[in-house]
Protein backbone atom coordinates (compact mmCIF):
# COMPACT_ATOMS: atom_id res chain seq x y z
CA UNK A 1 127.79 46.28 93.17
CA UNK A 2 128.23 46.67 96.74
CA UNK A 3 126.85 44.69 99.22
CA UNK A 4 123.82 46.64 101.55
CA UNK A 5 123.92 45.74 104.55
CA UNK A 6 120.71 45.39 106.72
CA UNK A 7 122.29 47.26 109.96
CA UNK A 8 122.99 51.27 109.65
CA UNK A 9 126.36 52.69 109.28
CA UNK A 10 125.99 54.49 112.40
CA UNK A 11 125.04 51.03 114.27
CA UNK A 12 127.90 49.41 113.16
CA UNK A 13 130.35 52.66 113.81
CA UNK A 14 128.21 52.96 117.58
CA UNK A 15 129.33 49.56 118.67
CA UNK A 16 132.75 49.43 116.84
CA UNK A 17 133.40 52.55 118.83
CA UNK A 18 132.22 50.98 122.13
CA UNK A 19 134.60 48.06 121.80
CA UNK A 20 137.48 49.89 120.62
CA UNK A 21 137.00 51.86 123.83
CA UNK A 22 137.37 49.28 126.05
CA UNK A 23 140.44 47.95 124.07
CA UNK A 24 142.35 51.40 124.05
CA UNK A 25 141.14 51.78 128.06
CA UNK A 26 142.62 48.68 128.87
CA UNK A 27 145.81 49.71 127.08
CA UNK A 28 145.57 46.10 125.12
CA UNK A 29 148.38 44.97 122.62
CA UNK A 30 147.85 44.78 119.29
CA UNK A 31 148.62 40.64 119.55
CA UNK A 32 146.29 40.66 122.70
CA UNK A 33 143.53 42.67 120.92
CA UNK A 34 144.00 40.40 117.69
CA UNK A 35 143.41 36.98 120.21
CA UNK A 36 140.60 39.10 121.81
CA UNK A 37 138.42 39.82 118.71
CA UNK A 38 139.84 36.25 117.30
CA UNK A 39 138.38 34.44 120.27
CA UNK A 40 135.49 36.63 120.53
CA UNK A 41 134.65 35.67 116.63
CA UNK A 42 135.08 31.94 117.62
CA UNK A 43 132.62 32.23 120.65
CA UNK A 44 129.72 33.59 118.29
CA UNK A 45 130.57 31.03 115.38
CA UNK A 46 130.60 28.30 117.87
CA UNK A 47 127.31 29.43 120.09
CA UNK A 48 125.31 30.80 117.19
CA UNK A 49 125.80 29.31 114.16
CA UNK A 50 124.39 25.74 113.47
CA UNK A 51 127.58 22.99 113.21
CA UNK A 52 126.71 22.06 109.23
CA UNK A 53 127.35 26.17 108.37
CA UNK A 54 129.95 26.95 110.75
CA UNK A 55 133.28 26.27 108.04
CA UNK A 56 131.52 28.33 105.07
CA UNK A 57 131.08 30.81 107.63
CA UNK A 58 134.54 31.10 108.73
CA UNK A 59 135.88 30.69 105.39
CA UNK A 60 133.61 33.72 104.24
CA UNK A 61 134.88 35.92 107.27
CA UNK A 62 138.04 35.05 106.39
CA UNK A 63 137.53 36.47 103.15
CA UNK A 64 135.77 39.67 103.70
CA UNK A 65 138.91 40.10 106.63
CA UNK A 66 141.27 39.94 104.07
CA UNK A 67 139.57 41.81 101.31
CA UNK A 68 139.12 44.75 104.13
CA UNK A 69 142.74 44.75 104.96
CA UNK A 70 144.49 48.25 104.04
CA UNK A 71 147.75 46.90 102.28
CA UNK A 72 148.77 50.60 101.46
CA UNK A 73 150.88 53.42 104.30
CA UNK A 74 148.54 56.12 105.34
């Protein structure tokens, strides 16, 4: 069963979009995007999330990253 999420589709797409924008404007590297979003992950695990969750958090970003990953050519 899939899991529902509690923000739209078209939220998630809205924002996505925005920052992908400013990546692609700023002709960024794939490495530099990668530490971008990486660092940017960090921030909000480290300024939002209390210290005692903060590992099972990473670990289950980690592994919804990984599960997302297209291993397949287009």
């Amino acid at each position: 069963m899939p899991i529902q999420s509690k923000y739209s589709s078209k939220q998630i797409e809205t924002i996505l979009d925005q920052v992908m924008d400013v990546l692609h404007d700023n002709e960024v590297s794939v490495d530099l995007s990668l530490m971008i979003l990486g660092n940017s992950i960090t921030h909000v695990i480290n300024s939002q999330v209390p210290t005692s969750q903060r590992k099972a958090i990473s670990d289950k970003f980690v592994k919804a990253l990984s599960a997302s990953i297209n291993l397949k050519d287009k």
